[in-house]
Protein backbone atom coordinates (compact mmCIF):
# COMPACT_ATOMS: atom_id res chain seq x y z
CA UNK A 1 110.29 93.58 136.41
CA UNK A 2 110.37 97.43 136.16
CA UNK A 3 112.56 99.12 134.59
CA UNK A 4 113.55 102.75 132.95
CA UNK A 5 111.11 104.01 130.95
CA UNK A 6 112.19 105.14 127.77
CA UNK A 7 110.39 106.76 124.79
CA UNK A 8 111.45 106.85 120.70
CA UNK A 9 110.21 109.63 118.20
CA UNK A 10 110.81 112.15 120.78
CA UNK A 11 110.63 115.87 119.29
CA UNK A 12 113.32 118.43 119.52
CA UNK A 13 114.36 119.30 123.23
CA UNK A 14 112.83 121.56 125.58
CA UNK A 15 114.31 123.94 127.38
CA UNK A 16 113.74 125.84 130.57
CA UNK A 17 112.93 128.69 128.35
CA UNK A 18 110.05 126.70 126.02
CA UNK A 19 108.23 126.07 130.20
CA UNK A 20 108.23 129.66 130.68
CA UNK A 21 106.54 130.32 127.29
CA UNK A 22 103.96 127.16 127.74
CA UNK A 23 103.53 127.96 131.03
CA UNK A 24 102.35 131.59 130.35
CA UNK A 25 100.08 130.01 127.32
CA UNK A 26 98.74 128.30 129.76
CA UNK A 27 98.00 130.01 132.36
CA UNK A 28 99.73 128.35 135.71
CA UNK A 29 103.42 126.63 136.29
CA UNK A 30 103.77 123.14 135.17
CA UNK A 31 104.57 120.38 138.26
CA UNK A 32 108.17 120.19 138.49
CA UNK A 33 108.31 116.63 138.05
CA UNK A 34 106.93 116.61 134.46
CA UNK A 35 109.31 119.39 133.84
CA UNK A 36 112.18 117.33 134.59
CA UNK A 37 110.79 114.60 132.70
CA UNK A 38 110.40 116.64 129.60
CA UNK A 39 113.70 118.33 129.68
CA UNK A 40 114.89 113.90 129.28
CA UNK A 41 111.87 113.20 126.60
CA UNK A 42 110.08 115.94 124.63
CA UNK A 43 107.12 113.24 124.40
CA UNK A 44 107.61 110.10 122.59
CA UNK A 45 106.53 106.62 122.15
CA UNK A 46 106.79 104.25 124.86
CA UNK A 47 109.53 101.58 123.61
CA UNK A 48 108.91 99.42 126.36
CA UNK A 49 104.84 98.66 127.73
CA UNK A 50 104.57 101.16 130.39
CA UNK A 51 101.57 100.95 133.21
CA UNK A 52 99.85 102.36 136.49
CA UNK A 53 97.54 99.93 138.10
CA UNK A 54 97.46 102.38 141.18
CA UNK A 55 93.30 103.10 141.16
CA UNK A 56 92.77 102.17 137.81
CA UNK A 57 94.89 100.63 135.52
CA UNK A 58 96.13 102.33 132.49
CA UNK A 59 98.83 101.49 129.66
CA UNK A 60 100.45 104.88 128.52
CA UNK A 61 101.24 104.81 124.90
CA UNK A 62 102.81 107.86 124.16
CA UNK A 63 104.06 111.28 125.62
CA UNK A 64 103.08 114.08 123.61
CA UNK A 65 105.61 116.22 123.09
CA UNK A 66 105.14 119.93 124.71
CA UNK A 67 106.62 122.02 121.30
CA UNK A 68 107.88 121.45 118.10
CA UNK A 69 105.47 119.04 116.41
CA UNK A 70 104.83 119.99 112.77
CA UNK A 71 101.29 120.28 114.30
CA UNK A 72 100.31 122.15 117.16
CA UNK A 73 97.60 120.36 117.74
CA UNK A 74 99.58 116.91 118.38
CA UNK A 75 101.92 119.09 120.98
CA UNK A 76 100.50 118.66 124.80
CA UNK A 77 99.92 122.55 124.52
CA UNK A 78 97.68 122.67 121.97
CA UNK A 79 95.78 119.73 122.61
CA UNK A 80 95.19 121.31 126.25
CA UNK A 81 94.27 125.03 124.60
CA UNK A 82 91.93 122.99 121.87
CA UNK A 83 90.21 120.93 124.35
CA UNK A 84 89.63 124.36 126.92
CA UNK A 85 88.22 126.02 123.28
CA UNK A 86 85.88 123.52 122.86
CA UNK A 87 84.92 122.97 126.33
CA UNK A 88 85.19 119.48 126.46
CA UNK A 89 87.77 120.21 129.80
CA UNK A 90 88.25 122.57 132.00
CA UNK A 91 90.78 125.20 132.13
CA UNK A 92 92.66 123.63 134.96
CA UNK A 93 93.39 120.70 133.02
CA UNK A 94 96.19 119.65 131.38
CA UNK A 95 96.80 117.00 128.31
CA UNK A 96 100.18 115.18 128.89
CA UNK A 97 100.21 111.51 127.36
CA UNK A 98 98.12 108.76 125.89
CA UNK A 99 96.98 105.28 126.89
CA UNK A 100 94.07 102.95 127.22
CA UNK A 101 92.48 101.15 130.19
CA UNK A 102 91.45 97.62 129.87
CA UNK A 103 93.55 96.99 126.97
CA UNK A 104 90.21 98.74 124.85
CA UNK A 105 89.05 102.32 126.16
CA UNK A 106 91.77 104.93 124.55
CA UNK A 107 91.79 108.33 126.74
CA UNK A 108 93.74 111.04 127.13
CA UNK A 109 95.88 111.48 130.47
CA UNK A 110 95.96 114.69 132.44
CA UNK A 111 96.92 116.34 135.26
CA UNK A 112 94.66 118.56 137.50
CA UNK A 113 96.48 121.49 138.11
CA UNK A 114 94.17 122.45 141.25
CA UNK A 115 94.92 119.39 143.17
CA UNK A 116 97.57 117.94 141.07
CA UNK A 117 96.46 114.75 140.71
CA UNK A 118 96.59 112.53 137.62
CA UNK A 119 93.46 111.20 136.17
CA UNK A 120 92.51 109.05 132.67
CA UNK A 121 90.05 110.13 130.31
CA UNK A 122 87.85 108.02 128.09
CA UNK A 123 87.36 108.99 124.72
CA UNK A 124 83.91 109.20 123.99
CA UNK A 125 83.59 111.18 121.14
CA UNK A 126 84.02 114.46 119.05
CA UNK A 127 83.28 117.92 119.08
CA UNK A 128 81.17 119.23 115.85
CA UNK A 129 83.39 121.21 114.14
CA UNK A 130 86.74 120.71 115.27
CA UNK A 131 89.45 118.17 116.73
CA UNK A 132 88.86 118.41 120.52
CA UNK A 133 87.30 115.15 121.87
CA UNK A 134 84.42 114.46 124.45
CA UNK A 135 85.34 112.87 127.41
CA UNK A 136 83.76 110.25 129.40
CA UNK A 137 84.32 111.06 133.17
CA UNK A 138 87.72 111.23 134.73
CA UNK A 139 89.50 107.93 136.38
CA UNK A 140 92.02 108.60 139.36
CA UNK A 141 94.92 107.12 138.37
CA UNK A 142 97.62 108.45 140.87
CA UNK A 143 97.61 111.18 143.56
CA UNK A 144 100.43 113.56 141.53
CA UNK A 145 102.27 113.27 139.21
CA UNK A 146 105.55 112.04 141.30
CA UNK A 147 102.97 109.43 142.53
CA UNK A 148 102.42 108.59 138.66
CA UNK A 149 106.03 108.39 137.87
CA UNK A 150 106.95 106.73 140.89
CA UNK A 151 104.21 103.91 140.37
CA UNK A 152 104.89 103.71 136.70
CA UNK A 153 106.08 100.38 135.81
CA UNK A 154 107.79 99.21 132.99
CA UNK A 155 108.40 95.81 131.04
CA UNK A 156 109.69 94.67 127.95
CA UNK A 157 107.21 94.46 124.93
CA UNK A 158 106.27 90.91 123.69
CA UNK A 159 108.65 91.23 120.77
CA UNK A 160 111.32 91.57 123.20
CA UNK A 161 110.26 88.34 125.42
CA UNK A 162 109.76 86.18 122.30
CA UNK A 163 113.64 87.11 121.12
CA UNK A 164 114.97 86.82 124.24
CA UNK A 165 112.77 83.19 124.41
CA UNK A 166 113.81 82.42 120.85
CA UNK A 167 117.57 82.63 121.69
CA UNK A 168 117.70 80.36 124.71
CA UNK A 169 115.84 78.03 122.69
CA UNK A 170 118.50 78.40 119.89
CA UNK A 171 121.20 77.71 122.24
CA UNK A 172 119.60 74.56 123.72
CA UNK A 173 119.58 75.79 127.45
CA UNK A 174 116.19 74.18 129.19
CA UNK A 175 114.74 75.17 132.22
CA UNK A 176 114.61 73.48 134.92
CA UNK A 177 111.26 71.87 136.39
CA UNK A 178 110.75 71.03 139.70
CA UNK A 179 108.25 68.31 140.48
């Protein structure tokens, strides 16, 4: 089953404006892809289990948004400027979202702004004296970031199964079995 992806807790909209400003923070244009997926979701949680099992396969938990966090730190911006500070990536990196692969190893997912692909992160550690993780090395995950969005797929959460389960139950309807 895929569906839409949607996200909850999303921060105050972007605008085309707010790209112009990150992308002069940061140094090169954003792909437009991601733009147009911000514009919809200014980072958010996931309200549905969302998943790329393209190279390596990764559960995203959450967007983060780009602005207007009440930290800048938690925004995809300043993670990305915190991280370059710190060294722990490189300055043609950039932060976007949150997941884990395996169901265990939490990582940070990015986008290569050189050759645009998307790649996961283990977490590894932390840098002395400050909030900017170490990384384990990068995992392909898809070959750009329409690749990741177009090989995202999305299914209800458990919670939503068991209701939906719960209800046929209630109403007596039994599946049939076939021999």
């Amino acid at each position: 089953m895929n569906m839409k992806i949607e996200l909850e807790n999303c921060q105050k909209s972007l605008t085309l404006k707010d790209f112009e400003e990150i992308e002069s923070k940061l140094g090169y244009a954003l792909p437009e892809r991601l733009k147009e997926f911000y514009l919809q979701y200014n980072g958010g949680s996931t309200k549905q289990i969302a998943s790329i099992n393209k190279y390596q396969e990764v559960e995203i938990e959450t967007f983060d948004p780009f602005k207007y966090s009440n930290d800048l730190f938690y925004t995809a911006e300043g993670q990305t400027l915190e991280h370059r500070n710190s060294n722990s990536i490189s300055d043609n990196i950039l932060l976007f979202a949150s997941g884990c692969n395996n169901l265990k190893n939490i990582g940070a997912i990015t986008i290569n702004i050189n050759d645009r692909a998307v790649y996961f992160y283990k977490i590894i550690g932390f840098v002395p004296q400050g909030r900017a993780f170490i990384f384990d090395e990068p995992l392909l995950i898809a070959d750009s970031i329409d690749d990741f969005f177009d090989n995202l797929v999305v299914f209800p959460k458990m919670e939503e199964i068991e209701e939906e389960q719960t209800e046929v139950e209630v109403e007596g309807v039994m599946p049939e079995l076939s021999d």
